[in-house]
Protein backbone atom coordinates (compact mmCIF):
# COMPACT_ATOMS: atom_id res chain seq x y z
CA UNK A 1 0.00 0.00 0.00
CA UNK A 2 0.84 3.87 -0.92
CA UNK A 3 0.17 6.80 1.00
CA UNK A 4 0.06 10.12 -0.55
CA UNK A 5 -2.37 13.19 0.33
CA UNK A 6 -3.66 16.08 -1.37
CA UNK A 7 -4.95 19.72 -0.50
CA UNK A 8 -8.31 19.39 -2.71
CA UNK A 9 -10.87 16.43 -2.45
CA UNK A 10 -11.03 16.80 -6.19
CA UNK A 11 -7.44 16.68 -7.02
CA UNK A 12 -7.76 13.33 -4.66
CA UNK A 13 -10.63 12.49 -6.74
CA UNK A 14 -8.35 13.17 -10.05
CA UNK A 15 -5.03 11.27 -8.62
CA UNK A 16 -7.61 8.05 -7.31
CA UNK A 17 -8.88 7.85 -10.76
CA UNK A 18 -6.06 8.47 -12.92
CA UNK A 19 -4.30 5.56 -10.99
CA UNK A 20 -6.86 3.04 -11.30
CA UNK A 21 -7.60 3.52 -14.53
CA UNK A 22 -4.12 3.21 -15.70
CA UNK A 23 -3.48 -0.41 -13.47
CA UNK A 24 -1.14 1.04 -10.77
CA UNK A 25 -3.45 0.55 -8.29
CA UNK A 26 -6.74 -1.62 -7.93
CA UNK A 27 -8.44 0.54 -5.25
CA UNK A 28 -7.89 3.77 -4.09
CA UNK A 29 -9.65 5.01 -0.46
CA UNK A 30 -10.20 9.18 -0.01
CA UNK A 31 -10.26 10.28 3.36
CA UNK A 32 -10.23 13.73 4.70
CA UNK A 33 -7.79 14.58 7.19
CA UNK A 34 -6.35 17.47 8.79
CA UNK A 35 -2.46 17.75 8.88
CA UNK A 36 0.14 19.15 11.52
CA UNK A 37 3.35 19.90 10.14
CA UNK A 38 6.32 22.06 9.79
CA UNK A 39 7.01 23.29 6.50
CA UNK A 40 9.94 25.70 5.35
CA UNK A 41 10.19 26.65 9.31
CA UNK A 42 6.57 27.86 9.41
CA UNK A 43 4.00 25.68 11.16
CA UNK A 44 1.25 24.50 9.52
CA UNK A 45 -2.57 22.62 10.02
CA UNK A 46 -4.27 21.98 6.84
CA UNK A 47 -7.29 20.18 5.75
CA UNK A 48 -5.56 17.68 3.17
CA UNK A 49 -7.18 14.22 1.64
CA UNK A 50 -5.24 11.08 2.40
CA UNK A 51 -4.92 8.70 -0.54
CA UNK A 52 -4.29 4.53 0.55
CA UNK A 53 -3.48 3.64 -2.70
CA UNK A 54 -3.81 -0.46 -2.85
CA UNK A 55 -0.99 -1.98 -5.41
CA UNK A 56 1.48 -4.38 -5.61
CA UNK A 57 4.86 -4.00 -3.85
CA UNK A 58 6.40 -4.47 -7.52
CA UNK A 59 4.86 -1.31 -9.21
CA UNK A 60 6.22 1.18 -5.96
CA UNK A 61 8.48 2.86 -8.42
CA UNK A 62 5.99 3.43 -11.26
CA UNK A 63 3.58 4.43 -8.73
CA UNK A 64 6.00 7.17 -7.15
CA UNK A 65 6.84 8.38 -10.42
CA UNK A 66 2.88 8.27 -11.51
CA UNK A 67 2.58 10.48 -8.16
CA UNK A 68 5.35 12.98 -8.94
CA UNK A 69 4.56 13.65 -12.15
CA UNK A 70 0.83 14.35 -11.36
CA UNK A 71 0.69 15.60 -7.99
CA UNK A 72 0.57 19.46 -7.13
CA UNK A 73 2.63 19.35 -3.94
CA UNK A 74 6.58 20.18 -4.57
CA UNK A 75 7.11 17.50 -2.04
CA UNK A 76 4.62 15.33 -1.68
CA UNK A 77 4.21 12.38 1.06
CA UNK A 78 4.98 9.29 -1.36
CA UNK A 79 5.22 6.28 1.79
CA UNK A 80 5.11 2.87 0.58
CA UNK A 81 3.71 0.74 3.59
CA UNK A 82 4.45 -3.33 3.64
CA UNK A 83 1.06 -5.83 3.56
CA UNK A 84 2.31 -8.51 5.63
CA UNK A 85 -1.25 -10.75 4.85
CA UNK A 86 -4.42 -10.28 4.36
CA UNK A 87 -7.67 -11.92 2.34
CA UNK A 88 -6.31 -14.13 0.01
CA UNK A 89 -9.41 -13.45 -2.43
CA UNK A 90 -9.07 -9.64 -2.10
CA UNK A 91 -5.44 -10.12 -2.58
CA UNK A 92 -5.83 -12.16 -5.58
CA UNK A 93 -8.66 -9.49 -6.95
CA UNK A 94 -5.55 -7.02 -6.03
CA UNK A 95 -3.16 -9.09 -8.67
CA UNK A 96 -6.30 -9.34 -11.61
CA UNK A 97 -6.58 -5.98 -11.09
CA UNK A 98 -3.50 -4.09 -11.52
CA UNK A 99 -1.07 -4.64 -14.35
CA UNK A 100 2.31 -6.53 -13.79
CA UNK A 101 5.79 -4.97 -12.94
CA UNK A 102 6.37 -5.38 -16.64
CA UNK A 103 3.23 -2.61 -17.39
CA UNK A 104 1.27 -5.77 -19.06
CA UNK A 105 -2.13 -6.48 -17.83
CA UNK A 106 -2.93 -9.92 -16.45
């Protein structure tokens, strides 16, 4: 799984769908948040939208590329978090759903 988050729920909306439809990821969840940080020594609290983008641990460099390349952040949050198990049908829905390292579909 990915993690990435947005300022806008509809450049969330845009990301989620762009990365679905193009096989990096099988399901992407949008979930408002708001976010504490410090950024360029000023503190900050923003209203952001988290993306859980659900792929396989094989595509993490096309997906953080796909992210760059399309998100509006200079720096955006790009974490790729492990799956140690889960459903083996969702996780084999995951796999017919998302193309192979390769870029083929399955």
């Amino acid at each position: 799984m990915v993690m990435t988050a947005v300022g806008s729920e509809a450049a969330a909306d845009v990301l989620a769908q762009q990365l679905v439809e193009t096989q990096l990821a099988a399901c992407v969840q949008v979930m408002p948040v708001k976010s504490f940080y410090v950024w360029q020594g000023e503190s900050r609290r923003e209203a952001e939208y988290l993306l859980l983008v659900k792929t396989r641990a094989a595509l993490y460099a096309q997906v953080e590329t796909f992210i760059l390349a399309h998100h509006p952040y200079d720096t955006p949050e790009i974490l790729q978090l492990p799956v140690l198990t889960g459903s083996s049908a969702y996780l084999q829905w995951l796999l017919a759903s998302t193309r192979d390292a390769g870029g083929q579909t399955l």
